[in-house]
PDB file of N, CA and C in Angstrom:
ATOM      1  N   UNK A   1      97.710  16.053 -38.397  1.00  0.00           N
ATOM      2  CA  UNK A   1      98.089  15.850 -37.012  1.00  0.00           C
ATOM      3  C   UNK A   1      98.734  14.477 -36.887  1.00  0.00           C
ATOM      4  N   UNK A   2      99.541  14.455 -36.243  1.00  0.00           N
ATOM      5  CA  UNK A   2     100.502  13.529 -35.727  1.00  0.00           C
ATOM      6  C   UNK A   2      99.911  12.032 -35.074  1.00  0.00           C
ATOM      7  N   UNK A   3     100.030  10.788 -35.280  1.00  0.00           N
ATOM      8  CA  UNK A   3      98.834   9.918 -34.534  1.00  0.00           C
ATOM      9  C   UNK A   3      99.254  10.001 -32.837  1.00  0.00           C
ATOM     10  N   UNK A   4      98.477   9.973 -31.890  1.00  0.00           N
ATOM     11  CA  UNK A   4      98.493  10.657 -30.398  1.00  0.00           C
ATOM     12  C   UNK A   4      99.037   9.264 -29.844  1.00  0.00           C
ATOM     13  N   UNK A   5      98.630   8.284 -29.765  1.00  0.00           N
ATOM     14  CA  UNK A   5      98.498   6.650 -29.687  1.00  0.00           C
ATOM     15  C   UNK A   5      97.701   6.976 -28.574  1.00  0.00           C
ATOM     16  N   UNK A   6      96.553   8.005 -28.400  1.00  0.00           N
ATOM     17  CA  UNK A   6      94.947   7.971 -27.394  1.00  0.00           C
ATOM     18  C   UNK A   6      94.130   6.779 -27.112  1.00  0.00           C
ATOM     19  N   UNK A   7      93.495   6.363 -26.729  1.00  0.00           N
ATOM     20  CA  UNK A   7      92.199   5.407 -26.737  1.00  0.00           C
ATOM     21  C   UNK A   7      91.314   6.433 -27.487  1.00  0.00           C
ATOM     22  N   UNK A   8      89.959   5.678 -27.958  1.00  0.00           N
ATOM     23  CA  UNK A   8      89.410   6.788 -28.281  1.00  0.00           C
ATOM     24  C   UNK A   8      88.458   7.886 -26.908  1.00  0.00           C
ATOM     25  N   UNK A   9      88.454   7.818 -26.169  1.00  0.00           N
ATOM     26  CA  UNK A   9      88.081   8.261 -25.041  1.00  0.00           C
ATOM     27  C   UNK A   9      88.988   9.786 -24.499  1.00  0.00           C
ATOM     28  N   UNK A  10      90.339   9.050 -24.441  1.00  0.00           N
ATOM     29  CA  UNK A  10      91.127   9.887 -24.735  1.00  0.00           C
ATOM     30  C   UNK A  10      91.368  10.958 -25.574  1.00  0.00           C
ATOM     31  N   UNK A  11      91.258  10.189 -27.003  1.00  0.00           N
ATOM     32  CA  UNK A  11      91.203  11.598 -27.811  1.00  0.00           C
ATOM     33  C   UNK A  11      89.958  12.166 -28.228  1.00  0.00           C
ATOM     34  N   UNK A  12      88.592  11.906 -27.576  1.00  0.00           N
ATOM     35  CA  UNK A  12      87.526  12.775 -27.384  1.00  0.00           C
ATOM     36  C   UNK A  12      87.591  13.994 -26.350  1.00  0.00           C
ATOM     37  N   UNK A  13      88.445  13.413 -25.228  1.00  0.00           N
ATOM     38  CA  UNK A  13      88.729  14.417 -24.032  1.00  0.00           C
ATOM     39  C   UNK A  13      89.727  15.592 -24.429  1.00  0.00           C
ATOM     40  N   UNK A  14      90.694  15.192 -25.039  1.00  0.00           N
ATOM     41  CA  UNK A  14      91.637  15.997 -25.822  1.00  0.00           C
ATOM     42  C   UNK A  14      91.082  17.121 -27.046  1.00  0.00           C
ATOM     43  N   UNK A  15      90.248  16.349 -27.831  1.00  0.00           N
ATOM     44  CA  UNK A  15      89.721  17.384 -28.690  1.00  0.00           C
ATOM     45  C   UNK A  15      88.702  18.738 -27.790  1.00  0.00           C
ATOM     46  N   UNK A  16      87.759  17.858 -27.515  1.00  0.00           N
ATOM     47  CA  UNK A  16      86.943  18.548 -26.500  1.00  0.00           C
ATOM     48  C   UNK A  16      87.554  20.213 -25.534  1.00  0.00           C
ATOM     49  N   UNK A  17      88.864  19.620 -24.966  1.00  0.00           N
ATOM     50  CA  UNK A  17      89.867  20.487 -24.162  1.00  0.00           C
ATOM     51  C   UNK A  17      90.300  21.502 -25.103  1.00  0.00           C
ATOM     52  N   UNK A  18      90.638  21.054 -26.094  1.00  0.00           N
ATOM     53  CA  UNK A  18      91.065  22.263 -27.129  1.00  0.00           C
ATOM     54  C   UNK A  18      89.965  23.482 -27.785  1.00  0.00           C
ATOM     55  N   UNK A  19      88.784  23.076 -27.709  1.00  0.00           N
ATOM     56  CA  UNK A  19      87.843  23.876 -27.769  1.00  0.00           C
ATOM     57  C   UNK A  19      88.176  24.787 -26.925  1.00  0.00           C
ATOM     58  N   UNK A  20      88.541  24.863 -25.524  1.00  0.00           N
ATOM     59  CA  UNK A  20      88.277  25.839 -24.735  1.00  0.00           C
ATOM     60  C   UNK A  20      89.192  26.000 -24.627  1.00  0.00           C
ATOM     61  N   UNK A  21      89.911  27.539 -23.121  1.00  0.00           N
ATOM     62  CA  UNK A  21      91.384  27.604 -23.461  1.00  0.00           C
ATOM     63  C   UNK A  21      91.815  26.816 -22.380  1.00  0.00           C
ATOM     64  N   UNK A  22      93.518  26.665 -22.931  1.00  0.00           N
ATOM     65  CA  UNK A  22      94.364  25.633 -22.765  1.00  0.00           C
ATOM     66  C   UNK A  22      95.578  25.815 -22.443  1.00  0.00           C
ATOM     67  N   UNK A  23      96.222  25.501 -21.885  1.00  0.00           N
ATOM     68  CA  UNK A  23      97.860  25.577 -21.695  1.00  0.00           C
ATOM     69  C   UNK A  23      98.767  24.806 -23.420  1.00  0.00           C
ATOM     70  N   UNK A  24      99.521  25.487 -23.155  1.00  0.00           N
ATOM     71  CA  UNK A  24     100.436  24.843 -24.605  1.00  0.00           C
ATOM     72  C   UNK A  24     101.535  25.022 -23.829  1.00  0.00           C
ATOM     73  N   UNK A  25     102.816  24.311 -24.913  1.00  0.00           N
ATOM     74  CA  UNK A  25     104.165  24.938 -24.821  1.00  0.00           C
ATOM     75  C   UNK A  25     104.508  24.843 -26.319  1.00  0.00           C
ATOM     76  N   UNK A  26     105.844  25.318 -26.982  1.00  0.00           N
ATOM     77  CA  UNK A  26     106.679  25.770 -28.121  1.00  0.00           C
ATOM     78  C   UNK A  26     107.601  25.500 -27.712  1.00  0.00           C
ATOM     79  N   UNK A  27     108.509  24.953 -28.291  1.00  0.00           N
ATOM     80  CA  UNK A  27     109.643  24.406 -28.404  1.00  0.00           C
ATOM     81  C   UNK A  27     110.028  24.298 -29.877  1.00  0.00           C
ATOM     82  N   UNK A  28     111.838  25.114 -29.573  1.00  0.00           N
ATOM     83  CA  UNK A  28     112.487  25.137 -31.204  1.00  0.00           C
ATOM     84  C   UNK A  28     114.200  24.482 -30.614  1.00  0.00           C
ATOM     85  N   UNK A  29     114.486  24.056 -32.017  1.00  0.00           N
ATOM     86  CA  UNK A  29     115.545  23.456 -31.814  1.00  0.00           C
ATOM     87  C   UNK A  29     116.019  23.391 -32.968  1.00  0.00           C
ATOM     88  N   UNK A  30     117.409  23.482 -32.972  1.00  0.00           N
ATOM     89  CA  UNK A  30     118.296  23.293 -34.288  1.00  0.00           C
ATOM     90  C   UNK A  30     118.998  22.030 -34.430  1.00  0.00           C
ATOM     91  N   UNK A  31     118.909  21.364 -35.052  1.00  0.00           N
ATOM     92  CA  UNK A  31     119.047  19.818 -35.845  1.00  0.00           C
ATOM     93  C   UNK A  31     120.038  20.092 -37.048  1.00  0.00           C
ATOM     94  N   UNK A  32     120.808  18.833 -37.079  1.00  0.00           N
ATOM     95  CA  UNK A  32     121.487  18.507 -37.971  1.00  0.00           C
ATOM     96  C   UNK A  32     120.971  17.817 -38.749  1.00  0.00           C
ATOM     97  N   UNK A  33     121.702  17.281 -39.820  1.00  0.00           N
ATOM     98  CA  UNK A  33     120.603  16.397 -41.347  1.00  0.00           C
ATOM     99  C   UNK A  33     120.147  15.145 -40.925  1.00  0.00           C
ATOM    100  N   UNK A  34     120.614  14.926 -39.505  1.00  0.00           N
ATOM    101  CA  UNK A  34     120.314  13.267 -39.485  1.00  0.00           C
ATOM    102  C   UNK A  34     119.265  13.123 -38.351  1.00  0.00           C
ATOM    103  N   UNK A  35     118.737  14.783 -37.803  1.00  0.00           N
ATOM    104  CA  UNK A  35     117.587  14.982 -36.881  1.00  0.00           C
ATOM    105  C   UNK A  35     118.187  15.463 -35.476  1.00  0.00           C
ATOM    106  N   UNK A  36     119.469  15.126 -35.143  1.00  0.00           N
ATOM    107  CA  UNK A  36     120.003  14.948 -33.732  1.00  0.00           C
ATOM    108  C   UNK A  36     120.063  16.829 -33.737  1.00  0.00           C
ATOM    109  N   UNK A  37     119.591  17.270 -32.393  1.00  0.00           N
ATOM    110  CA  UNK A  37     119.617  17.887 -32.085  1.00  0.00           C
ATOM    111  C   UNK A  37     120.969  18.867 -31.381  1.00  0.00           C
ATOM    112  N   UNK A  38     121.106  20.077 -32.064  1.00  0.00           N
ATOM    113  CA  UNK A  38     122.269  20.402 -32.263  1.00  0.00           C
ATOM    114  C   UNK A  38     122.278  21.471 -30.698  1.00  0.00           C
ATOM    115  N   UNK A  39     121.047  22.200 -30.353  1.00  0.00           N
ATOM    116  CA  UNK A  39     120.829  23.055 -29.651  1.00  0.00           C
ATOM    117  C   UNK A  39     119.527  23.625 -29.537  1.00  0.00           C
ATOM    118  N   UNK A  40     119.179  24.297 -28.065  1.00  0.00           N
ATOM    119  CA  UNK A  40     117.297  24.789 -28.286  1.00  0.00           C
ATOM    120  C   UNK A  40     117.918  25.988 -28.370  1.00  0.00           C
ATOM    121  N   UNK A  41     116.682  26.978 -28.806  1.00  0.00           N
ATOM    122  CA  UNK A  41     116.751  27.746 -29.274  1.00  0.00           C
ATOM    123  C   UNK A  41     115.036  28.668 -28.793  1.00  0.00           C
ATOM    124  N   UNK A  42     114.087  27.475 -28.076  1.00  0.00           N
ATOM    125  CA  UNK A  42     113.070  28.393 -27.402  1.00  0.00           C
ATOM    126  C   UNK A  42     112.969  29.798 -26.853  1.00  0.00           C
ATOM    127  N   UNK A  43     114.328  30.021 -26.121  1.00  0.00           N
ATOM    128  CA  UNK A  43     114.224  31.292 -25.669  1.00  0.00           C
ATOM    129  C   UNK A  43     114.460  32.281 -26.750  1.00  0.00           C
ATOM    130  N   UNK A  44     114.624  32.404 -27.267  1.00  0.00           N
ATOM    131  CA  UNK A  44     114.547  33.787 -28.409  1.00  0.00           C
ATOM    132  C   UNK A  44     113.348  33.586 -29.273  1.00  0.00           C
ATOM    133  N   UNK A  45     112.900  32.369 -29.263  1.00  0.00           N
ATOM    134  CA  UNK A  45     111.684  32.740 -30.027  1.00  0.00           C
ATOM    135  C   UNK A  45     110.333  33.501 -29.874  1.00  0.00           C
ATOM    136  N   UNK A  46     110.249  34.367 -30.770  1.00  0.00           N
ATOM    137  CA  UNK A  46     109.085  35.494 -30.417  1.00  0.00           C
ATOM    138  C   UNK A  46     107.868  35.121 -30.605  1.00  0.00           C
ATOM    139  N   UNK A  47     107.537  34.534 -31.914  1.00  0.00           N
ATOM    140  CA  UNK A  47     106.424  34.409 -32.623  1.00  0.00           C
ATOM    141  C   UNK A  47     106.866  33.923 -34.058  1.00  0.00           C
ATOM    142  N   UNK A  48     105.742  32.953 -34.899  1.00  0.00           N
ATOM    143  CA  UNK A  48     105.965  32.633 -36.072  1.00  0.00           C
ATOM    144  C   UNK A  48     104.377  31.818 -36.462  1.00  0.00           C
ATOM    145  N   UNK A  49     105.044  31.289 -36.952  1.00  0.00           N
ATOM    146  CA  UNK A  49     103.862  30.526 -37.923  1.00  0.00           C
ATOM    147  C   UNK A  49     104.189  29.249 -38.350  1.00  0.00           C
ATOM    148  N   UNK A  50     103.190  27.935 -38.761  1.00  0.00           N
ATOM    149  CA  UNK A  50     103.928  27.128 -39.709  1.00  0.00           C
ATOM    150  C   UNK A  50     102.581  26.810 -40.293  1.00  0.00           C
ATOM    151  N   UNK A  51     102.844  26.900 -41.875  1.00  0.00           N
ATOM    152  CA  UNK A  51     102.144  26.566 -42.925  1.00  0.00           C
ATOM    153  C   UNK A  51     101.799  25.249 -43.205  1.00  0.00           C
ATOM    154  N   UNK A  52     100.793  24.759 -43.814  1.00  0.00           N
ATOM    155  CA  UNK A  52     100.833  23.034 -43.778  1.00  0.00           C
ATOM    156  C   UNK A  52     100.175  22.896 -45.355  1.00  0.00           C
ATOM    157  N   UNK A  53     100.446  22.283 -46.435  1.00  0.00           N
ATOM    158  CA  UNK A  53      99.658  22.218 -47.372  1.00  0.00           C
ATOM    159  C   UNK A  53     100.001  20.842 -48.128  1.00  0.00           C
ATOM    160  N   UNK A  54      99.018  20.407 -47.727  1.00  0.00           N
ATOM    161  CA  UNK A  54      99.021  18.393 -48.221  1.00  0.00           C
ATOM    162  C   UNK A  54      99.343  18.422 -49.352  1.00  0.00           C
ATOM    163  N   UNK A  55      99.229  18.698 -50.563  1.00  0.00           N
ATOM    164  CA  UNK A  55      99.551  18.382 -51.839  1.00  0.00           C
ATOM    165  C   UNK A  55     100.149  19.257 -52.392  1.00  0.00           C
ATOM    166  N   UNK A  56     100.871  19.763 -52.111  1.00  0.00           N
ATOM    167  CA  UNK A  56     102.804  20.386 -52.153  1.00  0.00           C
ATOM    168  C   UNK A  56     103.376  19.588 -52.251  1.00  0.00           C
ATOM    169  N   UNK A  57     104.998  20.248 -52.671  1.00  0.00           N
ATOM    170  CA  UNK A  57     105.526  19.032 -52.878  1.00  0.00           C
ATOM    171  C   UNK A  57     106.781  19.479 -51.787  1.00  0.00           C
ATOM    172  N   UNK A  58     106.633  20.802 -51.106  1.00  0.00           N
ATOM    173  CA  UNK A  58     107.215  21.595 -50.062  1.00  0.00           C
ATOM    174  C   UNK A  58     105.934  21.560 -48.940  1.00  0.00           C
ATOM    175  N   UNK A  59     105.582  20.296 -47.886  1.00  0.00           N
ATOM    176  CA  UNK A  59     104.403  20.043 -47.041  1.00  0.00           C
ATOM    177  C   UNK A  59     104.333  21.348 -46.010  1.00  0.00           C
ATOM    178  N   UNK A  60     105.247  21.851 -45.754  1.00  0.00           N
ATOM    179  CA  UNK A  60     105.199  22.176 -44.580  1.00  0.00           C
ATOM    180  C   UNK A  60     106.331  23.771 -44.828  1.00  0.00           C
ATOM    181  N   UNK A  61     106.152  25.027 -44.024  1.00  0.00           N
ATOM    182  CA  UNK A  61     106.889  26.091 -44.258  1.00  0.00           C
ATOM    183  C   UNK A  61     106.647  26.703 -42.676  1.00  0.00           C
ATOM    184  N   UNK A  62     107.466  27.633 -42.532  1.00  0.00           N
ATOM    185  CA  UNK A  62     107.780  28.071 -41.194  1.00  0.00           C
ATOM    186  C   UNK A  62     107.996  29.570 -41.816  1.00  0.00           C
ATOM    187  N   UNK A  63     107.411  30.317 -40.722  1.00  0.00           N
ATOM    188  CA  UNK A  63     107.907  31.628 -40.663  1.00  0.00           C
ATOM    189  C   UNK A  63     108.606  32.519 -39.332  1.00  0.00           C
ATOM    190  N   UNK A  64     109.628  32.368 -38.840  1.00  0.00           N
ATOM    191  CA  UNK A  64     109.553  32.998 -37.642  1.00  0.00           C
ATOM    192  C   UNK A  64     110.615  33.804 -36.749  1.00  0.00           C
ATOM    193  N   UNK A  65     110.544  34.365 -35.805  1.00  0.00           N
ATOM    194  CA  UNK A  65     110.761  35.759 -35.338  1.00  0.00           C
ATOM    195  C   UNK A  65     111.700  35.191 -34.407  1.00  0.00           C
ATOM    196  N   UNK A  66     112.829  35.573 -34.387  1.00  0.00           N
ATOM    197  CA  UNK A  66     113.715  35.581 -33.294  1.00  0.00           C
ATOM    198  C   UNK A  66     113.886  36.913 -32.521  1.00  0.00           C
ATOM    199  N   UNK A  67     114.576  37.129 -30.915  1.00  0.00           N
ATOM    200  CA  UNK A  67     114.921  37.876 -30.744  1.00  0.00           C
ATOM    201  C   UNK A  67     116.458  37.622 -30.146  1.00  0.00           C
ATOM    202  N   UNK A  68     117.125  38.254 -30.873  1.00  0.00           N
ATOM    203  CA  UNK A  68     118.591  37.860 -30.944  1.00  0.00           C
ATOM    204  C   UNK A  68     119.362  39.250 -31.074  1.00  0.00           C
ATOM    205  N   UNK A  69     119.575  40.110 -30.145  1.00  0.00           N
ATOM    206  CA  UNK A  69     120.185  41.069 -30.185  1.00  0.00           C
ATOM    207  C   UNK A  69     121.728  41.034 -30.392  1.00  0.00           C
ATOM    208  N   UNK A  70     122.101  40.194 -29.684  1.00  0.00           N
ATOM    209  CA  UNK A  70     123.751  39.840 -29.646  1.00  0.00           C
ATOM    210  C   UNK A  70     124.896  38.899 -30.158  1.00  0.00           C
ATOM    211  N   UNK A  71     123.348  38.315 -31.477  1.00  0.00           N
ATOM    212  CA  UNK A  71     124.077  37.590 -32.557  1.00  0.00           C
ATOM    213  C   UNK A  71     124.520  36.575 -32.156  1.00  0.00           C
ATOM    214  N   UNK A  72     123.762  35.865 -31.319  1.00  0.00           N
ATOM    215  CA  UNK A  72     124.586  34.752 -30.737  1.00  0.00           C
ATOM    216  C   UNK A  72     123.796  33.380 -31.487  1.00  0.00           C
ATOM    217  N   UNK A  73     122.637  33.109 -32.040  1.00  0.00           N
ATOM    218  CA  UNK A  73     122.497  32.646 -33.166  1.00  0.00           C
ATOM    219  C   UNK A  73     123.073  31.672 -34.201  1.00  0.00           C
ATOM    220  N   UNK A  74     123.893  33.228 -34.791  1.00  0.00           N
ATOM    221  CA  UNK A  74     124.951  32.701 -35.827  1.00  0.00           C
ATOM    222  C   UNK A  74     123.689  32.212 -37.130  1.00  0.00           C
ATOM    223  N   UNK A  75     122.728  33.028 -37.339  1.00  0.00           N
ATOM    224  CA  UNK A  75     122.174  32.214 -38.751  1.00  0.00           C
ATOM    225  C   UNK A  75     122.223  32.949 -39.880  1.00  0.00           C
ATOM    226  N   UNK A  76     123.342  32.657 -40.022  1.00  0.00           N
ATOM    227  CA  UNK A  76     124.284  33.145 -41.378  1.00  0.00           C
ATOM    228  C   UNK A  76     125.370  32.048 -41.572  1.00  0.00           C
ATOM    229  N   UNK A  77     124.961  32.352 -43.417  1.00  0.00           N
ATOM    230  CA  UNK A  77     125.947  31.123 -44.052  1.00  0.00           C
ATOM    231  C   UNK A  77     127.308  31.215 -44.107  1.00  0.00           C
ATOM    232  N   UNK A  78     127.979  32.336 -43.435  1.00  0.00           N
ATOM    233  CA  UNK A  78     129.548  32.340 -43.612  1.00  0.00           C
ATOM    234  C   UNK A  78     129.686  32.417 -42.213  1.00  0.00           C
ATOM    235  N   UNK A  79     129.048  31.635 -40.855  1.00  0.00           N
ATOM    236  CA  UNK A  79     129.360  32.005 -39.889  1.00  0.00           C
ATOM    237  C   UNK A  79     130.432  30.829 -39.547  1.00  0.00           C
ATOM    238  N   UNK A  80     131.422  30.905 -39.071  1.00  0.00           N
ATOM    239  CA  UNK A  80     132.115  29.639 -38.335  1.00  0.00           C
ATOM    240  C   UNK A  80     131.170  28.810 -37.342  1.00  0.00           C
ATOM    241  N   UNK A  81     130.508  29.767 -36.697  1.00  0.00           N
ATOM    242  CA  UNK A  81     129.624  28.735 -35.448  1.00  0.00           C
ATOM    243  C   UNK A  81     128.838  27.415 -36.149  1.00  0.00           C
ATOM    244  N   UNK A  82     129.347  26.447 -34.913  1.00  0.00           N
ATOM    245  CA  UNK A  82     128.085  24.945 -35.178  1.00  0.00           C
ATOM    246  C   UNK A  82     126.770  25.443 -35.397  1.00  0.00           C
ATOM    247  N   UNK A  83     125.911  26.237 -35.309  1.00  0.00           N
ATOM    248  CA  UNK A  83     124.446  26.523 -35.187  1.00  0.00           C
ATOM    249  C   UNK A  83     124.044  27.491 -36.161  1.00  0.00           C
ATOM    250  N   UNK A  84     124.828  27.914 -36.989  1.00  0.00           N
ATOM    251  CA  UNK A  84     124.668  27.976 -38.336  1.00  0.00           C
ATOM    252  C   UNK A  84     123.175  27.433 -39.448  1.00  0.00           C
ATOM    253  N   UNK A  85     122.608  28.189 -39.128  1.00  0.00           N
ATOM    254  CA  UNK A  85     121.163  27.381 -40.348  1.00  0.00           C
ATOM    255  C   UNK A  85     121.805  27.405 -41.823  1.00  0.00           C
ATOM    256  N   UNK A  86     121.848  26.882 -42.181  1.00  0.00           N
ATOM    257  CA  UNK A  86     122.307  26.671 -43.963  1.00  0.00           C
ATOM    258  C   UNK A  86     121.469  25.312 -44.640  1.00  0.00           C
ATOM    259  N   UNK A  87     122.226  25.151 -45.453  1.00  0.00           N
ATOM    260  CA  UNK A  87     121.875  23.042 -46.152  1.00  0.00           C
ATOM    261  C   UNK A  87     121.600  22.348 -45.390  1.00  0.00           C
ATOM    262  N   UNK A  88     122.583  22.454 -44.268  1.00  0.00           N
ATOM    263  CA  UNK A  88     122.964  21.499 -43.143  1.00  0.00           C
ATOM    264  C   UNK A  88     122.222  21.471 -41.862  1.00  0.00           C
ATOM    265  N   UNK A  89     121.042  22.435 -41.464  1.00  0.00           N
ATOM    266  CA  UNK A  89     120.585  22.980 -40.144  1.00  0.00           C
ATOM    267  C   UNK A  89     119.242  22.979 -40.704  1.00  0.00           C
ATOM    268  N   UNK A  90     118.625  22.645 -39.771  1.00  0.00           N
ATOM    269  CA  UNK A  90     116.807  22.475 -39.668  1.00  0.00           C
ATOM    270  C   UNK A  90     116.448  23.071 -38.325  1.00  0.00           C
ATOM    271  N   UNK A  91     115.262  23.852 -38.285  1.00  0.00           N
ATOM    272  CA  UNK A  91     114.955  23.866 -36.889  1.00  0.00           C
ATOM    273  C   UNK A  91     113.292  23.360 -37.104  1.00  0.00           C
ATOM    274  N   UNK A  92     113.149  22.556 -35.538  1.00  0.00           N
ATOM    275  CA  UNK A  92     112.420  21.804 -35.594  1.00  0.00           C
ATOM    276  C   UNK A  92     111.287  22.642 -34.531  1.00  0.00           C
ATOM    277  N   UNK A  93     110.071  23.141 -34.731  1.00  0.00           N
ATOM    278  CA  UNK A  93     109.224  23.380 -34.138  1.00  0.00           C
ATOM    279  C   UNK A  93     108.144  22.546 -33.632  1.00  0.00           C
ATOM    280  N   UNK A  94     108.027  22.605 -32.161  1.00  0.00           N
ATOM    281  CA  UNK A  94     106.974  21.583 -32.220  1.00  0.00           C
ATOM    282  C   UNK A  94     105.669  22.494 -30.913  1.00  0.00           C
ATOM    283  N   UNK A  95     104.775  22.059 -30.967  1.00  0.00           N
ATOM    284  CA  UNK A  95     103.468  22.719 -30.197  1.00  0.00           C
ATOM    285  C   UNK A  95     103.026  21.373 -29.393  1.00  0.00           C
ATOM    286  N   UNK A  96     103.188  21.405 -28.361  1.00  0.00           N
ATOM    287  CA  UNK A  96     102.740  20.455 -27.345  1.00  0.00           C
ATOM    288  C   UNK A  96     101.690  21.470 -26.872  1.00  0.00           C
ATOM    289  N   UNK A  97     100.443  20.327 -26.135  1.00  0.00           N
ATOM    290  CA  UNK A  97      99.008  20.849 -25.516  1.00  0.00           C
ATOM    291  C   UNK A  97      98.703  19.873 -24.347  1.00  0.00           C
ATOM    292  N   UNK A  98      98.674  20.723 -23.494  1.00  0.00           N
ATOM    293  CA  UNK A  98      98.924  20.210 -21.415  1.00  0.00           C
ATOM    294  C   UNK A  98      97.265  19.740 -21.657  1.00  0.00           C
ATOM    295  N   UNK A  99      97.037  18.406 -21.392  1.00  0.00           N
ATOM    296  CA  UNK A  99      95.595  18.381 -21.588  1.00  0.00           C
ATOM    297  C   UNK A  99      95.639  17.154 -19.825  1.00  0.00           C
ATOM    298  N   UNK A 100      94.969  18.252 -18.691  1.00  0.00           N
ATOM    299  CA  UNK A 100      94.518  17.229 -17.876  1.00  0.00           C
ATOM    300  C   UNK A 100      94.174  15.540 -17.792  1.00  0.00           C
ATOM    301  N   UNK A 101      94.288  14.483 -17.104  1.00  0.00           N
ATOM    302  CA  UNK A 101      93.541  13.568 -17.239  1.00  0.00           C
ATOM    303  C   UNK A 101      94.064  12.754 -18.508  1.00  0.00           C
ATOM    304  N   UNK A 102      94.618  13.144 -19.255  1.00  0.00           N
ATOM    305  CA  UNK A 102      95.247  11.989 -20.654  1.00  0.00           C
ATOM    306  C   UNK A 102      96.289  12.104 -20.276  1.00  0.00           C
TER     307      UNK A 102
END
């Protein structure tokens, strides 16, 4: 996990909150090599996953579900479009958690 910059008070209230249920959000976005964000991409996302394994030498893996009927996308390597996932394209998933009071 990411450091929160909490008090510790804070991140007792936070852990605590996550025990029970919670509001979240998801957010995806397609990035270029230097991080800058190329375009979101939240709304088509269905569902996925991301893997985490500390002593890999690949930390981190993603699995996930678009719904993209009309190809507007473009994640294919011979596409002309900027948003193109290839070498060059990352998408960046992130899980934010709505925690009252912090």
């Amino acid at each position: 996990m990411q450091p929160l910059g909490l008090t510790a008070v804070e991140n007792r209230l936070y852990l605590r909150h996550l025990l029970g249920s919670h509001n979240f959000t998801i957010t995806a976005q397609v990035l270029n090599t230097s991080g800058a964000v190329i375009e979101s991409i939240r709304e088509t996302l269905l569902d996925g996953q991301v893997n985490i394994q500390r002593d890999s030498p690949v930390r981190r893996t993603a699995s996930l579900t678009f719904f993209d009927p009309d190809r507007r996308l473009h994640f294919d390597s011979n596409s002309p479009f900027g948003s193109t996932l290839f070498l060059d394209r990352m998408i960046r998933v992130t899980h934010s958690t709505v925690v009252p009071n912090v």
